[in-house]
Protein backbone atom coordinates (compact mmCIF):
# COMPACT_ATOMS: atom_id res chain seq x y z
CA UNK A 1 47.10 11.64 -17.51
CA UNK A 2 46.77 9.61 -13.99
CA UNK A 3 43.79 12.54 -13.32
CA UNK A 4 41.88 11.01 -16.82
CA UNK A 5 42.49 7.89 -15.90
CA UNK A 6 41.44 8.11 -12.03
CA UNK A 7 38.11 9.74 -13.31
CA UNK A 8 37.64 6.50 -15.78
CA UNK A 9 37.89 4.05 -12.36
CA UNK A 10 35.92 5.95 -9.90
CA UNK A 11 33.12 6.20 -13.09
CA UNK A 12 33.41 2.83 -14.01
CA UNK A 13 32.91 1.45 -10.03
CA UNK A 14 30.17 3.64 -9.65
CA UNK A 15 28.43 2.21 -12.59
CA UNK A 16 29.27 -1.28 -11.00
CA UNK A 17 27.68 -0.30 -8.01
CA UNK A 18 24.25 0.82 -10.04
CA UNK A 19 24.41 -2.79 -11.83
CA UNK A 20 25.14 -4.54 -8.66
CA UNK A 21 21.80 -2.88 -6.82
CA UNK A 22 19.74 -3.23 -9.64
CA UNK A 23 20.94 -7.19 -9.98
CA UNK A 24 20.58 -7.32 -6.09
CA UNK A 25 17.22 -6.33 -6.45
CA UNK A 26 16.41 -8.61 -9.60
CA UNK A 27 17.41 -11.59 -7.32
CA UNK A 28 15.68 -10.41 -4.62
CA UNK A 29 12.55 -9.91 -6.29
CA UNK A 30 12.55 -13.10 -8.38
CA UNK A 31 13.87 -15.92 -5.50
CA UNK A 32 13.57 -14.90 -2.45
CA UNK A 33 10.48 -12.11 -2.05
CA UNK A 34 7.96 -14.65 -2.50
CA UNK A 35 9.44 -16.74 0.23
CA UNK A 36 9.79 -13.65 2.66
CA UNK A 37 7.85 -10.91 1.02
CA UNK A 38 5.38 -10.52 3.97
CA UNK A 39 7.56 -8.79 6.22
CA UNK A 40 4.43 -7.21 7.84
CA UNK A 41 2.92 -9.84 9.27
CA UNK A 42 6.37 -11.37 11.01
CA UNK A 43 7.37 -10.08 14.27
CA UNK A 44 10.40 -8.15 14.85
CA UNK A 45 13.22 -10.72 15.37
CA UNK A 46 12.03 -12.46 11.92
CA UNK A 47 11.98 -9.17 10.15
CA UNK A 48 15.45 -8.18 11.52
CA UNK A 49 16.94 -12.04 10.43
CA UNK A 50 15.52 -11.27 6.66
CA UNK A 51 16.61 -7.42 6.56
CA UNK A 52 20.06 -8.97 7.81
CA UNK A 53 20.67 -11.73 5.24
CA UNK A 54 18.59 -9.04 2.27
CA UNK A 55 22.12 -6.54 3.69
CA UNK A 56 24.33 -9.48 3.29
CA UNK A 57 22.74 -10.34 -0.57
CA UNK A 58 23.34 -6.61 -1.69
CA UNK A 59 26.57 -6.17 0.04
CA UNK A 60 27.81 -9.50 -2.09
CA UNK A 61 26.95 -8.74 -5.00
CA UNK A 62 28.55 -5.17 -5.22
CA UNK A 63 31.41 -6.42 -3.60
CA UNK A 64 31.91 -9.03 -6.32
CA UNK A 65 30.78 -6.99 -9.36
CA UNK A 66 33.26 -3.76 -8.20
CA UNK A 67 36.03 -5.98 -7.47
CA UNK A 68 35.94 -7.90 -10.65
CA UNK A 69 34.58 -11.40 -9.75
């Protein structure tokens, strides 16, 4: 019984994890690409501050979607 039920968890926080980068990359695409979408023409300290906070916007949004926020 605790096996079943295990299985049901670990399957349903993968699925939250699927949602959560899909949603990340909604976001992403819709607010914030057209602000910083030209990654190619920034040097390297710019593209490393937008790849940073990009991290931090994915990492947020799983964390609240498999925890239940």
């Amino acid at each position: 019984m605790a096996g079943i039920e295990t299985q049901r968890l670990f399957l349903y926080k993968i699925a939250m994890c699927g949602i959560g980068i899909a949603l990340a990359e909604l976001i992403w695409a819709v607010y914030f690409k057209p602000v910083y979408g030209k990654t190619e023409e920034m040097d390297i300290n710019e593209r490393k501050d937008i790849l940073i906070f990009r991290g931090i916007l994915y990492a947020g949004i799983i964390l609240a979607l498999t925890l239940g926020l």
